[in-house]
Every structure is written in structure tokens, then in C-alpha cells.
Protein backbone atom coordinates (compact mmCIF):
# COMPACT_ATOMS: atom_id res chain seq x y z
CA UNK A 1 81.91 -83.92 159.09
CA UNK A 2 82.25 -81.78 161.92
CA UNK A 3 83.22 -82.81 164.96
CA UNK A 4 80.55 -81.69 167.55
CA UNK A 5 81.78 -79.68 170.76
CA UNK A 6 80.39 -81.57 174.30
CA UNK A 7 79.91 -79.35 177.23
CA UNK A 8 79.16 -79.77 180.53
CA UNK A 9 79.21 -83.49 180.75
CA UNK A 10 80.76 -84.61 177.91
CA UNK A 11 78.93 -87.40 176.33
CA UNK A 12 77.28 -90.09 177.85
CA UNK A 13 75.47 -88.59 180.45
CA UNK A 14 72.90 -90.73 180.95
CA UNK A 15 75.53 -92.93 182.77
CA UNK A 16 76.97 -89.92 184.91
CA UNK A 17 73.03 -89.39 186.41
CA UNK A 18 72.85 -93.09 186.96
CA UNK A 19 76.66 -92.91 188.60
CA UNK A 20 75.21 -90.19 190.84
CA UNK A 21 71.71 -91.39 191.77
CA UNK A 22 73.27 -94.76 192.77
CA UNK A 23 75.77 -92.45 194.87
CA UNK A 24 72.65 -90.98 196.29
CA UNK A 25 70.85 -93.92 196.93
CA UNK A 26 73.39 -96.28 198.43
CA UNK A 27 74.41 -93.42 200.85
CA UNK A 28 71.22 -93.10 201.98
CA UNK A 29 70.59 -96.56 202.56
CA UNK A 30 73.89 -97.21 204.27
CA UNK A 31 72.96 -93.78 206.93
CA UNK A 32 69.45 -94.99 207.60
CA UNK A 33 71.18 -98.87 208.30
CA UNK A 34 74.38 -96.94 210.70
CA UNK A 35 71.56 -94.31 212.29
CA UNK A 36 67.77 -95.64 212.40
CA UNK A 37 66.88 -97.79 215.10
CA UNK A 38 65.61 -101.17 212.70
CA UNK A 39 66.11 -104.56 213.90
CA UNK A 40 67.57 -105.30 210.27
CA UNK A 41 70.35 -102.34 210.17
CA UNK A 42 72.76 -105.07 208.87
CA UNK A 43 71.14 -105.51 205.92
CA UNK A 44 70.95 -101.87 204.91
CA UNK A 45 74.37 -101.42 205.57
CA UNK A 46 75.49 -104.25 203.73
CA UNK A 47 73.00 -102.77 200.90
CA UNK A 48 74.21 -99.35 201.07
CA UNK A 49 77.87 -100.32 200.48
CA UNK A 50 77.07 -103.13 197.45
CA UNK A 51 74.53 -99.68 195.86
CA UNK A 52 77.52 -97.46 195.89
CA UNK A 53 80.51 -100.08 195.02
CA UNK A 54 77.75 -100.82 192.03
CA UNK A 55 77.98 -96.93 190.93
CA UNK A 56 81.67 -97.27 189.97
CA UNK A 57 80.12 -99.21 186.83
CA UNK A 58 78.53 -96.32 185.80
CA UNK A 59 81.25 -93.89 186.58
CA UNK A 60 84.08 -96.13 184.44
CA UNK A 61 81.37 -95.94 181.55
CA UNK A 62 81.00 -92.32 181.63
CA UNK A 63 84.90 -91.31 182.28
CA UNK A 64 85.32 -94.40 178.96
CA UNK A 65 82.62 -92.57 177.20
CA UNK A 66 84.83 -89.06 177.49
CA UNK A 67 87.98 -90.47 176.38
CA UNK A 68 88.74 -88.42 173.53
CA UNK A 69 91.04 -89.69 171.05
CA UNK A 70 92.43 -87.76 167.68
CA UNK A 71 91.78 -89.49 164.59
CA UNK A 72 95.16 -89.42 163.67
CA UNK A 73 95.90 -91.97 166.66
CA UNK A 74 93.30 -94.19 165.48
CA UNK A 75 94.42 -94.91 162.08
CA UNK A 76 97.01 -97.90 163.11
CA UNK A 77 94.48 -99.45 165.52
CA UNK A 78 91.44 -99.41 163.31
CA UNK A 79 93.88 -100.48 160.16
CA UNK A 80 93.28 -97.45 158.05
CA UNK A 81 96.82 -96.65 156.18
CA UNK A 82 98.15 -93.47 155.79
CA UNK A 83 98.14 -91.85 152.71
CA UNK A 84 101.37 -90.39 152.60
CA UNK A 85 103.41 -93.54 154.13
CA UNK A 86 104.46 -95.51 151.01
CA UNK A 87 107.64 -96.72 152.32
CA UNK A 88 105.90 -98.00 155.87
CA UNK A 89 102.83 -99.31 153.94
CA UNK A 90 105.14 -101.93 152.05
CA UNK A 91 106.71 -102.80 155.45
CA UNK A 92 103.76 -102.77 156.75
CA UNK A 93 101.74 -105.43 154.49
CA UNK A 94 105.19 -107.76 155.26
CA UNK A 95 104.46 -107.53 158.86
CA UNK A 96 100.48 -108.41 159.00
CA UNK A 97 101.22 -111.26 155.99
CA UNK A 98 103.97 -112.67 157.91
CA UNK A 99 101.77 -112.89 161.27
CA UNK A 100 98.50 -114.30 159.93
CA UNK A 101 100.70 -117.16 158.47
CA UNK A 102 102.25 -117.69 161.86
CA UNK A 103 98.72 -117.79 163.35
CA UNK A 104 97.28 -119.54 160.53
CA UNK A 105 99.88 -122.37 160.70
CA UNK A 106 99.68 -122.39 164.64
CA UNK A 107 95.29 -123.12 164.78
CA UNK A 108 95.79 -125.29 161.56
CA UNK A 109 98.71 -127.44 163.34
CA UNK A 110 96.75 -127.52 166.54
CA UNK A 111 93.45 -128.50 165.26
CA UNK A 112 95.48 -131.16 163.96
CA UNK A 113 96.90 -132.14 166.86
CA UNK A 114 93.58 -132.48 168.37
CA UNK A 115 93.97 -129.17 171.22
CA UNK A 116 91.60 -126.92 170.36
CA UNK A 117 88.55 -128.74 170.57
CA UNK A 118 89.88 -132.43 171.04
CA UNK A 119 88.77 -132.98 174.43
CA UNK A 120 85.27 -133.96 173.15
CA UNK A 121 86.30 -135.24 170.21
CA UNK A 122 88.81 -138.04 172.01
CA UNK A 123 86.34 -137.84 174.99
CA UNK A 124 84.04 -139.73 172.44
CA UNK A 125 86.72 -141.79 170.72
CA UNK A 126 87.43 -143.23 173.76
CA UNK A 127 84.13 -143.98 174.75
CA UNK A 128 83.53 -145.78 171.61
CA UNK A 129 86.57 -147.77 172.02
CA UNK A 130 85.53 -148.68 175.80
CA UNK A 131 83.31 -152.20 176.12
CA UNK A 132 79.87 -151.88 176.90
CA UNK A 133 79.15 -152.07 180.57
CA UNK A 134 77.63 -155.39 181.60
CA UNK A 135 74.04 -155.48 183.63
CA UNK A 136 74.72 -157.11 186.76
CA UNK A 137 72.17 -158.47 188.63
CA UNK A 138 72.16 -158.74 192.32
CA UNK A 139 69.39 -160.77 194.71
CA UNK A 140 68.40 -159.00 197.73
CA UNK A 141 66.04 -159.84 200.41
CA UNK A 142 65.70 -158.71 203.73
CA UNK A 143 65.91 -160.44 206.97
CA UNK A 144 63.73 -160.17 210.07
CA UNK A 145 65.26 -161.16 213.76
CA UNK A 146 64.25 -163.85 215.31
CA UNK A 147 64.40 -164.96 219.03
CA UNK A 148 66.57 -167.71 218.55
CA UNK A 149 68.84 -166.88 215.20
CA UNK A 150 72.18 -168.01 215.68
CA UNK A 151 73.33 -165.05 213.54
CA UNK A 152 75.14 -162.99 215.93
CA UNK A 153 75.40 -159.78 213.62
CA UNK A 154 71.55 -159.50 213.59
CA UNK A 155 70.59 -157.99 217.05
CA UNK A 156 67.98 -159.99 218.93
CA UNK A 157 64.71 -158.81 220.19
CA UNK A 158 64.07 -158.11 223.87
CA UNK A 159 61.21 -158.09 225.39
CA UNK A 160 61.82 -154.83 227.41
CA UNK A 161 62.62 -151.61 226.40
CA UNK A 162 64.12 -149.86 229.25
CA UNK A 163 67.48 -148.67 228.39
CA UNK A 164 70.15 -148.43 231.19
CA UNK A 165 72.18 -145.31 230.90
CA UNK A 166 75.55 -145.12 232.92
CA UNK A 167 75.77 -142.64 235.93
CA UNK A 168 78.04 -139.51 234.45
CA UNK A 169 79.30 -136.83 236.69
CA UNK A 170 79.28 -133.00 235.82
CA UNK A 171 81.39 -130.51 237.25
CA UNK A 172 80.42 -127.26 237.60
CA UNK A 173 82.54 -123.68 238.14
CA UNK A 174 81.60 -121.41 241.35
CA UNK A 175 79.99 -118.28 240.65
């Protein structure tokens, strides 16, 4: 399999067009919102600068896409073993043995323990254990003023409706 030569661009460029027509685009929205004469030129600035802070997407994707990294570098992070490493591939098999019975014995102790996941589960034990809520009933009715209702928390009727505002003063600065 031979390894085929990029030019240019590199790969992905498909997000390097889309990098540079948001570039494009934003910029011109944000000069027409600093330079035309619009009663919205807020808004197209504000646009402008979200368009191009919204390119940098596209420009991490293309510089990720380029990353170029030699097989030989990706044989420990991928978990392909050497061929000529008999020595490491012993120590090696110790090593990833040891740590998924650490982590095994870690989720297996804490599912136990009721931590991962246990917050529904005693969310509902608890709930089940918890009496059942009694129906109350309350009477209400509702009360209508009368003239002469000895209740003084009910406000009684007048027959006028003028309402007497006090006299306020207002000070004003010289101009």
C-alpha cells in the first residue's frame, strides 16, 4: 500500500474552502455593518464577527486533517505490538492485565456501592419507602362586603369613588 503524496492543500480540502468562504463572508458582513448607512448595522456587525469566529471550526479540521503521523508512532496508541520487541511485549501484557483488573475491580466495587448509577436507583428506593401522601381537602368560599360587616379586614363599600390624592411638591433644576 502506497502511501499517496498530497499537494497543494493537503487533504481535506473541502474544509479549507469552507474555512475561507466563511472568512470571506463574515468579513464582508462585518464591513457592510461598520460602513453602510442601515439602521440595523449592529446586527451585521455582531454577524460578521460570530461568521468568522465560526470559520476557526473549519480551519482546526483542516490543519487536524494534515497532521501527518508515521506509522511507526502509531503502533503503541492503536495497540499493534512490535514484531521485534519480545522482551517489552511480556512487560507489556503485565502492564495492560494489571490495569484492567484495577479498573475492573474499581466499576465492579462502585456499582456495588451504588455510585455509578445509584442516584435513581436509591432515588426510587426511597420513594417506595416514603408514605403515600394524604388528599387533603380544604372548603373554600368566597365572601362579598357588606355595608355593615363587622369584619374589619374586609374593606367596606363607599358610595363614592373620588379618591383624594395628597398635594406633593416637585422641584425642578434652572436651565
Amino acid at each position: 500500500m502506497e502511501p499517496t503524496a498530497y499537494r497543494g492543500l493537503g487533504r481535506c480540502v473541502c474544509c479549507f474552502w469552507l474555512a475561507v468562504a466563511f472568512d470571506v463572508v463574515g468579513l464582508l458582513v462585518l464591513l457592510v455593518g461598520v460602513f453602510a448607512s442601515v439602521f440595523f448595522y449592529d446586527l451585521l456587525i455582531y454577524a460578521g464577527a460570530i461568521v468568522i469566529f465560526l470559520s476557526l471550526i473549519w480551519w482546526v479540521f483542516w490543519y487536524s486533517g494534515n497532521i501527518e503521523v508515521p506509522p511507526a508512532e502509531l503502533e503503541d496508541d492503536v495497540g499493534l505490538l512490535k514484531k521485534d520487541a519480545g522482551a517489552l511485549r511480556g512487560l507489556s501484557g503485565v502492564v495492560r492485565r494489571f490495569s484492567s483488573r484495577v479498573s475492573s475491580g474499581i466499576r465492579s466495587s462502585l456499582r456495588r456501592n451504588g455510585s455509578v448509577g445509584g442516584a435513581r436507583a436509591r432515588a426510587q428506593k426511597s420513594a417506595a419507602e416514603a408514605p403515600e401522601p394524604q388528599q387533603v381537602s380544604v372548603a373554600m368560599t368566597t365572601r362579598v362586603p357588606l355595608e355593615n360587616d363587622p369584619d374589619p379586614t374586609v374593606p367596606k363599600v363607599e358610595e363614592s369613588c373620588e379618591v383624594q390624592m395628597p398635594h406633593t411638591t416637585t422641584e425642578s433644576s434652572p436651565a
